[in-house]
Each structure stands twice: as C-alpha cells, then as structure tokens.
C-alpha atoms as a PDB file:
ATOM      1  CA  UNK A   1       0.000   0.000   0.000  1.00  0.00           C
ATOM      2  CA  UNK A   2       1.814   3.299  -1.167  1.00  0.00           C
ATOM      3  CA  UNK A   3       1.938   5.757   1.651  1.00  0.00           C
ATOM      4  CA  UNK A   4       1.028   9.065   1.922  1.00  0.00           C
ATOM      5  CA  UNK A   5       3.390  11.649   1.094  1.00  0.00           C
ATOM      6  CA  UNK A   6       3.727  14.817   3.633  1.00  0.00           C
ATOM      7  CA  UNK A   7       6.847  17.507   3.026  1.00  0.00           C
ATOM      8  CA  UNK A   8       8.656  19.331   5.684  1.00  0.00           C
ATOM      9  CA  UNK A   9      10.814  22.566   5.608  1.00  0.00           C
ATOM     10  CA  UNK A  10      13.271  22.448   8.394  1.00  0.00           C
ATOM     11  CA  UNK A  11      15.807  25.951   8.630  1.00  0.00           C
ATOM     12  CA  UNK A  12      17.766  23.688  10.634  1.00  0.00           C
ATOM     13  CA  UNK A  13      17.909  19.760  10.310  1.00  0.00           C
ATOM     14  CA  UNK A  14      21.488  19.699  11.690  1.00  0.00           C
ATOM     15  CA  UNK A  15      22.436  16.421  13.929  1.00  0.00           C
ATOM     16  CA  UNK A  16      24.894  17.896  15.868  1.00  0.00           C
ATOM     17  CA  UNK A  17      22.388  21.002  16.684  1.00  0.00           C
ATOM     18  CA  UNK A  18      19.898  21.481  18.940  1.00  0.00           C
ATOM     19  CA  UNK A  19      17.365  22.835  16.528  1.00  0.00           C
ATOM     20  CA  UNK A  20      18.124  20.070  14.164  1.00  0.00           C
ATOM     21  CA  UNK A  21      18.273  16.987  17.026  1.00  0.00           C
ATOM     22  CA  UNK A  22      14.898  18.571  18.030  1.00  0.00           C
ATOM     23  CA  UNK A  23      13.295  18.742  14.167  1.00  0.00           C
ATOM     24  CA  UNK A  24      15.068  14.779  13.508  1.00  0.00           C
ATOM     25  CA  UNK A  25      13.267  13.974  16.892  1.00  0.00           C
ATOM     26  CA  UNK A  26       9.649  15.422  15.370  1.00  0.00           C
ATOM     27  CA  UNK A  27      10.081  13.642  11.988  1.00  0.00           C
ATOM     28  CA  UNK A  28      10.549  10.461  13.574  1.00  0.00           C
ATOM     29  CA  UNK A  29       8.003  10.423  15.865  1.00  0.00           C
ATOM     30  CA  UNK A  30       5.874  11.326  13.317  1.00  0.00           C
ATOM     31  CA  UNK A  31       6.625   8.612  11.278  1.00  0.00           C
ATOM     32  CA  UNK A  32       6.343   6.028  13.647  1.00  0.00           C
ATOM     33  CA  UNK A  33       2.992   7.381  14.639  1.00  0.00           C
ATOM     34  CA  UNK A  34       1.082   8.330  11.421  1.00  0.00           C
ATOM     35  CA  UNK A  35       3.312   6.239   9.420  1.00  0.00           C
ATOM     36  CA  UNK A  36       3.569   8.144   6.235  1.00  0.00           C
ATOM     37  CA  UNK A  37       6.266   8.915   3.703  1.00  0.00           C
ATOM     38  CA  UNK A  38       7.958  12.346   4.167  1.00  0.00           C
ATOM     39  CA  UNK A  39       9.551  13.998   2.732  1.00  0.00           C
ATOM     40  CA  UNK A  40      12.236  16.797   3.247  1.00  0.00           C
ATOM     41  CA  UNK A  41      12.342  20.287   1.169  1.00  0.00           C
ATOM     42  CA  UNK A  42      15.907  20.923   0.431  1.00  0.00           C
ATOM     43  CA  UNK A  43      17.432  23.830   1.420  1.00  0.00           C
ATOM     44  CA  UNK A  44      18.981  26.315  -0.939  1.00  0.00           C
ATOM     45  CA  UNK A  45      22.343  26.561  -2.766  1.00  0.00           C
ATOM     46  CA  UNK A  46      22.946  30.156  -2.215  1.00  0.00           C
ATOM     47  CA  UNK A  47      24.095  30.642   1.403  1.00  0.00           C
ATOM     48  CA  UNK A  48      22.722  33.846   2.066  1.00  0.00           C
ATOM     49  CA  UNK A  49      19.199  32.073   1.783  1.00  0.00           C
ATOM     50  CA  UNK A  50      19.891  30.008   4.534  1.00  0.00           C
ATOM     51  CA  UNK A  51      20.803  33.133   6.329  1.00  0.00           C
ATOM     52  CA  UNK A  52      19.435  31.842  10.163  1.00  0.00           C
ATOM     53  CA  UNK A  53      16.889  34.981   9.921  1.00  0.00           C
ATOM     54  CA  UNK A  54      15.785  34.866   6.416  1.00  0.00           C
ATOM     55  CA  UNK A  55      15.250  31.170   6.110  1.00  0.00           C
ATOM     56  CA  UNK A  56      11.947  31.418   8.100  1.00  0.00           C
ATOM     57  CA  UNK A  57      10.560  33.371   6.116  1.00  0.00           C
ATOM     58  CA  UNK A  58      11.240  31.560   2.667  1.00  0.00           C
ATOM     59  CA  UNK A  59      10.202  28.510   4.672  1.00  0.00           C
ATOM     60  CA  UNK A  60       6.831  30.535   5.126  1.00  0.00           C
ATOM     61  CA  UNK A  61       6.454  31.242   0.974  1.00  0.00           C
ATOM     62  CA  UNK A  62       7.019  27.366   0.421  1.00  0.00           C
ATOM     63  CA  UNK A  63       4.793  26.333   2.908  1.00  0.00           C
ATOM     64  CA  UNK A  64       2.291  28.368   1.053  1.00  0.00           C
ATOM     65  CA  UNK A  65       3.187  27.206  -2.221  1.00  0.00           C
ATOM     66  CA  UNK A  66       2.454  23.482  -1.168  1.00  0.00           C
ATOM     67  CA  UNK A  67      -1.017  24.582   0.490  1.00  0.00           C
ATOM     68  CA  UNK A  68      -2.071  26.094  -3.265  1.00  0.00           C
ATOM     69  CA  UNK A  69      -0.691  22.505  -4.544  1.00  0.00           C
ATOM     70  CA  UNK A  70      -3.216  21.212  -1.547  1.00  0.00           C
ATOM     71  CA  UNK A  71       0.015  19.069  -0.432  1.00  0.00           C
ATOM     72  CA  UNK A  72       0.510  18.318   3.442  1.00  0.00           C
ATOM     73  CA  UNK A  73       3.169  20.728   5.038  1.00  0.00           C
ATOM     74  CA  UNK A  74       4.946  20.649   8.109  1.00  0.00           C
ATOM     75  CA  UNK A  75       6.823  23.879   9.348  1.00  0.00           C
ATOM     76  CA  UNK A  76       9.488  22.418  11.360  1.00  0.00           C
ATOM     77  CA  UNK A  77      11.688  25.030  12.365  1.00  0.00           C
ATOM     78  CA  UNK A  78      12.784  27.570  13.232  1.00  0.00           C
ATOM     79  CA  UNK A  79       9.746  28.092  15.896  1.00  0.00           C
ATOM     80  CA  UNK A  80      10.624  29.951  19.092  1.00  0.00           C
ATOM     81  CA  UNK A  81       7.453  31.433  20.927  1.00  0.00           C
ATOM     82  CA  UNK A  82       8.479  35.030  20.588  1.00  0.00           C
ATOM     83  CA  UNK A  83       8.366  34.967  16.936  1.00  0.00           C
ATOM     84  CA  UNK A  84       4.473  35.815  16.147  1.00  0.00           C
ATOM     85  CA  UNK A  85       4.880  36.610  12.579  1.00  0.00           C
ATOM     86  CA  UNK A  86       5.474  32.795  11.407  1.00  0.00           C
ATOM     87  CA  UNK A  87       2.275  31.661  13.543  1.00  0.00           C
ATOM     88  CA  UNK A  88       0.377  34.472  11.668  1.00  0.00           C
ATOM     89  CA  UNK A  89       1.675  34.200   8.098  1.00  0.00           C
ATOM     90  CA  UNK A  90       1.858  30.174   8.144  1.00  0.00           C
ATOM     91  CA  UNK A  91      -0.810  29.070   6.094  1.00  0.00           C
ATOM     92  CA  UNK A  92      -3.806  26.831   7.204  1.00  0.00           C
ATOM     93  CA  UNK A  93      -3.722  23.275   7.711  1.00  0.00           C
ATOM     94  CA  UNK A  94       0.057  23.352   8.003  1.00  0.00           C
ATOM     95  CA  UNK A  95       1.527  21.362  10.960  1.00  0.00           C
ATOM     96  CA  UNK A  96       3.693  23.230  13.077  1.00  0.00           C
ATOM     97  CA  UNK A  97       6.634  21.694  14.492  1.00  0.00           C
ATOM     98  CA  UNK A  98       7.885  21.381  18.384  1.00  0.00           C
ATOM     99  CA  UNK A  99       8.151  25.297  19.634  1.00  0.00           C
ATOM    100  CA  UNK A 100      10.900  26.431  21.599  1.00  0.00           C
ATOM    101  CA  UNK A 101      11.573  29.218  23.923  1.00  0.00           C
ATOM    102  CA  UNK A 102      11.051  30.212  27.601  1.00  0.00           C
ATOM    103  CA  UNK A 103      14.417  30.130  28.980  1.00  0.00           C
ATOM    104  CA  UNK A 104      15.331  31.569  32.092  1.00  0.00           C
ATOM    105  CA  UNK A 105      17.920  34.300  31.588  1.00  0.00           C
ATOM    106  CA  UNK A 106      20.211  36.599  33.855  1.00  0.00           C
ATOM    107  CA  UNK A 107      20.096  40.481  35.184  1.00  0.00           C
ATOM    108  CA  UNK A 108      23.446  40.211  34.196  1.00  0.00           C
ATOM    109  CA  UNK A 109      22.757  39.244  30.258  1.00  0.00           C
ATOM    110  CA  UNK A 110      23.406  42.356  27.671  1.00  0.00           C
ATOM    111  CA  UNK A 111      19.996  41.507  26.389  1.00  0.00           C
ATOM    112  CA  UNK A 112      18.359  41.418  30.216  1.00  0.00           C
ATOM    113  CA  UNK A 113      15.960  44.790  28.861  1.00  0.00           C
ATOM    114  CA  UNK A 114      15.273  43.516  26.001  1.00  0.00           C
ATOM    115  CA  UNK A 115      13.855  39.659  27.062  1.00  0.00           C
ATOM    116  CA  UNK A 116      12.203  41.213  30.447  1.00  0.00           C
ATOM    117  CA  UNK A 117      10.211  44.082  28.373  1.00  0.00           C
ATOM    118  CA  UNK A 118       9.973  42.988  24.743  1.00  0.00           C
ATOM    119  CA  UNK A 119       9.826  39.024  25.040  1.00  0.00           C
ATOM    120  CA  UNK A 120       6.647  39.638  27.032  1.00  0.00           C
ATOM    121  CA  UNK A 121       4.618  41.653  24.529  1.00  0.00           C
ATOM    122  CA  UNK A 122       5.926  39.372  21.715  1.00  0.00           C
ATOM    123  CA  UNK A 123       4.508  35.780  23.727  1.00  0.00           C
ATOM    124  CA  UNK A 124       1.452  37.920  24.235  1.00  0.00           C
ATOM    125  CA  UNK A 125       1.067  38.892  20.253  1.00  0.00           C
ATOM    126  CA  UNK A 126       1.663  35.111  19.837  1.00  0.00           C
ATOM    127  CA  UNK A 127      -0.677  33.878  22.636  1.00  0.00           C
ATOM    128  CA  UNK A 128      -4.055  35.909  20.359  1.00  0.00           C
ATOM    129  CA  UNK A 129      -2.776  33.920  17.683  1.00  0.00           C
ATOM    130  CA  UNK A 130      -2.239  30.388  18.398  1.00  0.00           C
ATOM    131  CA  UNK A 131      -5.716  30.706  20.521  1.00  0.00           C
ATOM    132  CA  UNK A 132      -7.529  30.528  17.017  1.00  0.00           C
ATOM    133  CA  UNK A 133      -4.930  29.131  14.756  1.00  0.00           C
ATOM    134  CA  UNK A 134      -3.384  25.197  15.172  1.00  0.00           C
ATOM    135  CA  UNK A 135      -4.168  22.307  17.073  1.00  0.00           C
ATOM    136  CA  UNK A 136      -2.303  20.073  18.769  1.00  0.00           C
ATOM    137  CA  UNK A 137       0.785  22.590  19.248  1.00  0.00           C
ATOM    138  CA  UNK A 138       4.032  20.254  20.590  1.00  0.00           C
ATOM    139  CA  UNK A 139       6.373  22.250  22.762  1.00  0.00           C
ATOM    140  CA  UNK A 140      10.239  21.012  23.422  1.00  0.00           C
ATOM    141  CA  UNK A 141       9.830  21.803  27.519  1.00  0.00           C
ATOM    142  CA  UNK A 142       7.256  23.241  29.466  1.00  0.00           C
ATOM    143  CA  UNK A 143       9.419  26.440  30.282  1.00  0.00           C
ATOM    144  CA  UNK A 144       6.416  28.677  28.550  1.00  0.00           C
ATOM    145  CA  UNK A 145       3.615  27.182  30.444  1.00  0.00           C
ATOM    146  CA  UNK A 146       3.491  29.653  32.647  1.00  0.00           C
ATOM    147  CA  UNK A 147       2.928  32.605  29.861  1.00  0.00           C
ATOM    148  CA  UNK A 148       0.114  30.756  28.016  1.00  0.00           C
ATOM    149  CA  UNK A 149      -3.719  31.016  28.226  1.00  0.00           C
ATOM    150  CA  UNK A 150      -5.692  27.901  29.688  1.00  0.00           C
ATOM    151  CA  UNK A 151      -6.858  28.094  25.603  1.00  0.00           C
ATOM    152  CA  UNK A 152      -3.760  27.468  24.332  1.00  0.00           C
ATOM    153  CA  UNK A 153      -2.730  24.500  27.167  1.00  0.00           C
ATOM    154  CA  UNK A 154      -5.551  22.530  26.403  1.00  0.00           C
ATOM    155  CA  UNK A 155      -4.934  22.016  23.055  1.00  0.00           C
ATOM    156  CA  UNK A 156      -0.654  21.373  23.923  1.00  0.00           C
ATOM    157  CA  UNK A 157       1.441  18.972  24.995  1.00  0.00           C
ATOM    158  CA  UNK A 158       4.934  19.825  26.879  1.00  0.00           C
ATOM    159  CA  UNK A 159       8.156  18.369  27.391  1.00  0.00           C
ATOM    160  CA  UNK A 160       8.307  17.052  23.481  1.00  0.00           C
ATOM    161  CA  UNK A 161      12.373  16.439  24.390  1.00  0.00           C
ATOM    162  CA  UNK A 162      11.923  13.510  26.786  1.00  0.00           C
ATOM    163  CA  UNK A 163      11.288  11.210  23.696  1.00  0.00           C
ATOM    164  CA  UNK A 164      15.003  11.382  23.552  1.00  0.00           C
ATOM    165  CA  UNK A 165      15.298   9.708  26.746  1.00  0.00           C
ATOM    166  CA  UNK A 166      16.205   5.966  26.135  1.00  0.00           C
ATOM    167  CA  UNK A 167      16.102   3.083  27.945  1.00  0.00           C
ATOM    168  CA  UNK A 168      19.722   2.134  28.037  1.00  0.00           C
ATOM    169  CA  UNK A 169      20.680  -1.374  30.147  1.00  0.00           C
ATOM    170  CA  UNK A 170      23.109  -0.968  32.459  1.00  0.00           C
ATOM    171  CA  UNK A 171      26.485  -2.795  32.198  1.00  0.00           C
ATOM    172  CA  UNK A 172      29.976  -2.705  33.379  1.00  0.00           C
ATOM    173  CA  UNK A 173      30.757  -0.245  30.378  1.00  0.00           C
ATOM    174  CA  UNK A 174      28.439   2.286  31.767  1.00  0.00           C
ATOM    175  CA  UNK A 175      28.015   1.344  35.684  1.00  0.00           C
ATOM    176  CA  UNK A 176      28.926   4.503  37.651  1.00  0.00           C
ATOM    177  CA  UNK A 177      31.739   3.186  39.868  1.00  0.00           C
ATOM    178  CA  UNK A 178      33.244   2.067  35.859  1.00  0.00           C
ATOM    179  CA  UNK A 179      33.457   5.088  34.495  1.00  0.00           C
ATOM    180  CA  UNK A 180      37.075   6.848  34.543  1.00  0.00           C
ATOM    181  CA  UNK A 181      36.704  10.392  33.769  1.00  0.00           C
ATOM    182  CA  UNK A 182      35.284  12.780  36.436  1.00  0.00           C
ATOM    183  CA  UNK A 183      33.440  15.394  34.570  1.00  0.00           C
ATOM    184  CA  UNK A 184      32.672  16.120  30.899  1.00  0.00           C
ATOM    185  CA  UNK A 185      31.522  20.077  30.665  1.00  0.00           C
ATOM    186  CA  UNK A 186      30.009  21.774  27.743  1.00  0.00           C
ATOM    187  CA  UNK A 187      31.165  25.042  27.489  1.00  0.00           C
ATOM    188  CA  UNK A 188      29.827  27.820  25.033  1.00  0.00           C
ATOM    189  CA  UNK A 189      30.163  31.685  24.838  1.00  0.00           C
ATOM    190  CA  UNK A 190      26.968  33.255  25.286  1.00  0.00           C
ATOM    191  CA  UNK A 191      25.928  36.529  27.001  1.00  0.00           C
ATOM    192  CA  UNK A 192      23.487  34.398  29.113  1.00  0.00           C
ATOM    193  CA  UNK A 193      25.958  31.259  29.917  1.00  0.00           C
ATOM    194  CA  UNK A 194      29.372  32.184  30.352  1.00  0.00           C
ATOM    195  CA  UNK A 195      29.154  33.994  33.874  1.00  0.00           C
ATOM    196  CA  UNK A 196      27.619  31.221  35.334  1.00  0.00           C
ATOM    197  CA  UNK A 197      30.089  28.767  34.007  1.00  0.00           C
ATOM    198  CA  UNK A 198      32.057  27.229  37.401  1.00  0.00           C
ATOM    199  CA  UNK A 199      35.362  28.369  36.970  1.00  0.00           C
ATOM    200  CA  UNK A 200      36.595  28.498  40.390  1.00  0.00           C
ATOM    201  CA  UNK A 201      35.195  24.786  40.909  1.00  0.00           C
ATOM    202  CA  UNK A 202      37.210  23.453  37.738  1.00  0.00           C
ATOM    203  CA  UNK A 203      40.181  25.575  39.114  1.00  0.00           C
ATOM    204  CA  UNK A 204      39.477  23.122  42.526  1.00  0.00           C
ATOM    205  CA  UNK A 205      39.264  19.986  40.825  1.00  0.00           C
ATOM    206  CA  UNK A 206      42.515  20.361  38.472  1.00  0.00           C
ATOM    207  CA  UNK A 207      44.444  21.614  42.071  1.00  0.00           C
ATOM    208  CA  UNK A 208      43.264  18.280  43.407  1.00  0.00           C
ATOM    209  CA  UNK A 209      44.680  16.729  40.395  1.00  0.00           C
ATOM    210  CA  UNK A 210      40.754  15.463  39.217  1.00  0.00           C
ATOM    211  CA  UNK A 211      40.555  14.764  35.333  1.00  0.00           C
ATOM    212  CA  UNK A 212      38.087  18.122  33.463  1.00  0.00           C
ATOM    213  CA  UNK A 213      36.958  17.628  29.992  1.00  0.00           C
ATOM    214  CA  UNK A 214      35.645  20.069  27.784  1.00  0.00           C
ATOM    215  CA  UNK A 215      33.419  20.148  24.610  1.00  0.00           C
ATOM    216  CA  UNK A 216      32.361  23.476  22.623  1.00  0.00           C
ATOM    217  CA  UNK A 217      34.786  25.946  22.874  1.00  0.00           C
ATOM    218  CA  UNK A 218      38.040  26.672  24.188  1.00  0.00           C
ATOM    219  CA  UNK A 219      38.740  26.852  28.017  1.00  0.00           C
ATOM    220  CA  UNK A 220      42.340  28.317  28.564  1.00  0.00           C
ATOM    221  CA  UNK A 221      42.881  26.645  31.788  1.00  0.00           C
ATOM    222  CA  UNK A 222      46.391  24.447  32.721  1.00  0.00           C
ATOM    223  CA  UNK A 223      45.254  20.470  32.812  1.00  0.00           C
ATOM    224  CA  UNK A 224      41.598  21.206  31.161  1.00  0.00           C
ATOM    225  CA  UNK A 225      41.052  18.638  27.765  1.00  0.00           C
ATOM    226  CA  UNK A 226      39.102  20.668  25.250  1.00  0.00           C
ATOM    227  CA  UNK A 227      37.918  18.327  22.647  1.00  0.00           C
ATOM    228  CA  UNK A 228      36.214  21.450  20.658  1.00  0.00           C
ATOM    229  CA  UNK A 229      33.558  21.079  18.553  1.00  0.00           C
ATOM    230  CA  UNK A 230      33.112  17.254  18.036  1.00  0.00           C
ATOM    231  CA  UNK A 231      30.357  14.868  16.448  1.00  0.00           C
ATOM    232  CA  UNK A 232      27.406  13.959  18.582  1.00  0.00           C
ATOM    233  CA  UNK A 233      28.701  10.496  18.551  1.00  0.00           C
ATOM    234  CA  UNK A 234      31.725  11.094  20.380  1.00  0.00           C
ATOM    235  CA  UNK A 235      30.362  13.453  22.489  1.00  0.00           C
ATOM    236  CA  UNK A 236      27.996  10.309  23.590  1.00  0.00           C
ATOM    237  CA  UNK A 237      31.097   7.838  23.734  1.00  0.00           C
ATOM    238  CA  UNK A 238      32.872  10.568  26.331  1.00  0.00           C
ATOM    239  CA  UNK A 239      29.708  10.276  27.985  1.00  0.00           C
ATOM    240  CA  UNK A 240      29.414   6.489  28.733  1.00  0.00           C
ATOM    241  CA  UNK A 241      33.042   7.289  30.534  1.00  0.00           C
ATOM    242  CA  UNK A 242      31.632  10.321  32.686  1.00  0.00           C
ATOM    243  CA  UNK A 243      30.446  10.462  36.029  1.00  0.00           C
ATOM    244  CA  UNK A 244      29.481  14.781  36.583  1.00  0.00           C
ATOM    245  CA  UNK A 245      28.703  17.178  34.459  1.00  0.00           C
ATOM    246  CA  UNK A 246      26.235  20.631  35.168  1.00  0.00           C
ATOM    247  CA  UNK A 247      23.250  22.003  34.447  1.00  0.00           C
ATOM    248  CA  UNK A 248      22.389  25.036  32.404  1.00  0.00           C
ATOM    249  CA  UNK A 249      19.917  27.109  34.279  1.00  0.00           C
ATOM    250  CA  UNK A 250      18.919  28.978  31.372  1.00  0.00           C
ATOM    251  CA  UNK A 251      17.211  25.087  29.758  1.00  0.00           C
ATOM    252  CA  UNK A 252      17.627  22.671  32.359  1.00  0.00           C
ATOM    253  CA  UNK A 253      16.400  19.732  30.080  1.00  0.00           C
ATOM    254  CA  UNK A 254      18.391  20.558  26.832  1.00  0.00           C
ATOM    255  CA  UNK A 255      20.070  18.118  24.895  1.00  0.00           C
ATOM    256  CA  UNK A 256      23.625  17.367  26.508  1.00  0.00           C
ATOM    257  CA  UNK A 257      21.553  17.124  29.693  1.00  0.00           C
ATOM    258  CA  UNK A 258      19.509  14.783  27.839  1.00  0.00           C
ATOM    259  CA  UNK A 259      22.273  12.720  26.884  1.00  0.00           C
ATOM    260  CA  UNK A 260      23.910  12.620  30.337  1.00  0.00           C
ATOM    261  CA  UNK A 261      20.795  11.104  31.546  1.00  0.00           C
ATOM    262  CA  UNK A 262      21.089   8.387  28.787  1.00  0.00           C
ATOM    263  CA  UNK A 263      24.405   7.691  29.658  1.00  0.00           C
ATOM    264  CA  UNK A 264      23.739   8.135  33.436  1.00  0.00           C
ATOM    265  CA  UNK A 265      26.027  11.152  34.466  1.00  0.00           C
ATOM    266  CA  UNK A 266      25.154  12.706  37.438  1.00  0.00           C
ATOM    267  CA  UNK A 267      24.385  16.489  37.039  1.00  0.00           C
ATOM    268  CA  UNK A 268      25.368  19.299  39.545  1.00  0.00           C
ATOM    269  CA  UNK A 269      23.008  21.912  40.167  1.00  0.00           C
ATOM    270  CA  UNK A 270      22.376  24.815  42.429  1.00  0.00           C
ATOM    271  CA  UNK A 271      19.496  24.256  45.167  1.00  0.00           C
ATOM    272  CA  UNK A 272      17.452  26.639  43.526  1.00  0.00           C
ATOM    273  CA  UNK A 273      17.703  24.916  40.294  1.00  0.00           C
ATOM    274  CA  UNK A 274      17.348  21.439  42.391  1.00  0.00           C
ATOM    275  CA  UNK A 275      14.347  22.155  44.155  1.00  0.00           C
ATOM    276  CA  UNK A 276      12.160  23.436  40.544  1.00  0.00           C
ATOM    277  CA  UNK A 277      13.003  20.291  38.926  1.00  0.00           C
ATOM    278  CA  UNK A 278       9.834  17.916  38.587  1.00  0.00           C
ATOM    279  CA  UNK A 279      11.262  15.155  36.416  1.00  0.00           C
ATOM    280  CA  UNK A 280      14.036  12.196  36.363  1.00  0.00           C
ATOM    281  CA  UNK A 281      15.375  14.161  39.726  1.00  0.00           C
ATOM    282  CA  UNK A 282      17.696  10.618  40.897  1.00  0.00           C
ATOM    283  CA  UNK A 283      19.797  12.139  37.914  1.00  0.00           C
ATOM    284  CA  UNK A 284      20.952  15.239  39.442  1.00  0.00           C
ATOM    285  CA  UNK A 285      22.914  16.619  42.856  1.00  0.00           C
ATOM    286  CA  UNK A 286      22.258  19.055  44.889  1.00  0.00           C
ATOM    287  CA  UNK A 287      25.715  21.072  44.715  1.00  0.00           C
ATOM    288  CA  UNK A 288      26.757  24.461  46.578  1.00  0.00           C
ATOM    289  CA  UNK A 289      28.752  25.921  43.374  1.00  0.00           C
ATOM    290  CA  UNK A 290      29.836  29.146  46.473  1.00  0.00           C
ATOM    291  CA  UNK A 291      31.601  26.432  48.801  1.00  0.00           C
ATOM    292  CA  UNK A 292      32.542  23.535  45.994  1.00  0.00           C
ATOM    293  CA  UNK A 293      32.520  20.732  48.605  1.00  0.00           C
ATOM    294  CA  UNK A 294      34.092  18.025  47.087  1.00  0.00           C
ATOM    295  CA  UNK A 295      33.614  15.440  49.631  1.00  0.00           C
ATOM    296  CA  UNK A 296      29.628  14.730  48.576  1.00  0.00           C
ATOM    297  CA  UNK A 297      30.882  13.577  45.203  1.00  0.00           C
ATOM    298  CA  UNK A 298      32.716  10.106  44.236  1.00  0.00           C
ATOM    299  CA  UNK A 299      35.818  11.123  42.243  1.00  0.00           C
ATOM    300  CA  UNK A 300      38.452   9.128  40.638  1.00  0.00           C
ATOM    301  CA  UNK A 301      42.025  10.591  41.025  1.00  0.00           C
ATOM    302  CA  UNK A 302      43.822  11.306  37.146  1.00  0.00           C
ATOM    303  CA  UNK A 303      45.832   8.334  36.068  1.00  0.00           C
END
C-alpha cells in the first residue's frame, strides 16, 4: 500500500544542533505514529538564503506554495514562541513543528531589557494567535507554560524532548563506579551562559589533580582537555566514561543534559535549580557551586 506523502521545511535539520536533534526527533516520531512517507524540502544553494533569519521566512512562501498545490506541510523550524509573525503568516492546515523558547535568563545578560520588556509583549502577540490558529501545538519543555492562556494548554502537549530519553541497560561499560573520567563540561560563549560557568570549581578539581573535559569551545585553563567542537557520537562515547557534568539554568532539560541522563552522568546543580526540577530528579545533585565541597561527590584521582 503506497503511503502518503507529507513535506517538511526544516531551517535547521542539523544532527549535531539542537534545533536540528529537536526537528530529527519530530520527523521520527511522526513517522512512527502516522506512518507516512515524508519527505524533506531541500534547502537552498545560495548561502545567504539560509541566512538563520531569512530562512523562516522563505520557509513561510514554500509552505504556502504546497497549500495552493493542496500538499501536506509541516513547518518544522525555526519556531521559538516570541516569533508571532510565522504563527500568523503560516498558512492553514500546516503542521507546526515542536516550539521552543522560555528560557530563564540573567540580570546580568546584555539583552536582560530587552527579554524582560519585549519578550513579554511578543509571547502575548503570539498567545491571540495560536488561541484561534493550530491544534495540537508540541512544545520542546514546558518552560512557557506559565505565559500561556488555559486556551492554548488545552490544546498542547509539553516536554516534546523527553522522547530522547532511552532506555539504556546498564552494564559494566556504563556502571557509575566504571566510568574513569570525572566530569565532561560543555562550554559555550553566550551573554546568558558564560558567567555562570564554574570556573573556580574546575580551578578546585585540576588543584586536586581530578581529570576536566571540555566540549564546545576553548577553556584556557592548565590540565583542562578541550575536545572542541566534536560529532554527537563522540560526544555520547565521552559520555558512557563520565560520572558529573552541570546544568544550564537557562534550559535545564536541553540536549547534553539529555544525553547525560542516557548515559547516566550525574548532574550538579544549584538548590534553587534542584528544588524546581519535577522530572528524572535521581539524575541530578544538589551542589553548593559558592563552597565547591568536594567530599559529597565520588571522584576518581587522574591516572
């Protein structure tokens, strides 16, 4: 029996990115549910139309091209709650991909003013939309449940990500008391990340002569590994070997946290931080990032 055919536009469909790991994790889902053949748009030649705020948009004209064909359209990406204009201009019938957005950020941010008094008007201008347009909306976490109408809940589901949380068996490969490095950190630049990044506790650890590993960019510290920018599957094979890493508080559940669950690393957080979380809590610790106690955590000495 020849399937039915649905098309997708994705602005990012990227396995190493979050964006694209989320949109991957929608197509297959969708698959396995409706069970239909899709497939994808390809993205342009020229780079400037791929241009991260441009793409969108053309997304937008092609999703309206294939609603005049009367062809079934899924918007994938790029879908963060702020950005009303794509919810408006969409066309009908189109299915909307998981939305994104509602992370906490700092007073200490260089865009603090503009997420405290623009972000809010902006969900609002979005929150008249989506109360008359799409059904069955898919967010990645619940982080915006809290700015939505009782309307708009109804008809959502939250927390989309956790379908990226496997069952992995445990075996002597990834058994805690196995694993031989200490902690595997992600580290990016970003005006809302890099002041909370623990510096003083990795400058602790590598004094006690405890193994740090970094992924993402470039920590100049004496005795950190930076492994840079490297594919998701080594990132996950540097996982099965890990026993800490943190917790962003600007998206506790993202992806690498994701993945440290799967590979059962434990995850430091901040009692603030510790005491929100509502979901798979066995998987993080309660840590006090002012004092950097090392004596609640089970550390291996570098070989």
């Amino acid at each position: 029996m020849k399937l039915k055919e649905i098309f997708f536009w994705a602005c990012d469909y990227n396995a190493s990115s979050g964006e694209g790991r989320l949109g991957r994790l929608f197509i297959k889902e969708y698959k396995k549910k409706f069970k239909v053949n899709i497939k994808r748009i390809k993205p342009f030649k020229k780079k400037f139309l791929n241009y991260k705020y441009l793409s969108p948009f053309l997304g937008v004209v092609i999703a309206w091209l294939y609603f005049l064909k009367k062809k079934k359209f899924i918007y994938l990406n790029y879908l963060p709650y702020w950005n009303f204009l794509i919810f408006l201009l969409l066309p009908p019938n189109c299915k909307i991909g998981p939305i994104t957005g509602g992370a906490n950020f700092s007073k200490k941010s260089k865009d603090y003013l503009i997420r405290k008094n623009v972000f809010p008007i902006l969900y609002c201008l979005s929150n008249i939309i989506l109360k008359f347009r799409f059904d069955n909306l898919i967010f990645s976490t619940d982080l915006l449940k809290e700015n939505l109408p009782i309307k708009i809940i109804k008809k959502s589901k939250f927390n989309f990500i956790f379908y990226s949380i496997g069952n992995k068996k445990i075996t002597k490969k990834n058994n805690f008391k196995s694993k031989d490095l200490n902690f595997l950190f992600y580290f990016r630049k970003h005006n809302n990340k890099a002041f909370e990044f623990p510096f003083a506790l990795i400058n602790k650890l590598i004094s006690k002569n405890y193994s740090i590993n970094i992924i993402g960019d470039k920590i100049n510290i004496k005795g950190v590994k930076n492994y840079g920018y490297i594919s998701h599957k080594k990132v996950l094979k540097l996982l099965e070997r890990t026993r800490y890493s943190i917790v962003s508080n600007e998206n506790i559940f993202s992806f690498f946290t994701i993945d440290c669950i799967n590979n059962r690393v434990k995850l430091l957080t901040n009692n603030k931080v510790y005491n929100s979380i509502k979901y798979f809590k066995n998987n993080f610790v309660r840590f006090n990032f002012d004092t950097n106690n090392l004596k609640i955590l089970k550390l291996k000495k570098c070989q």
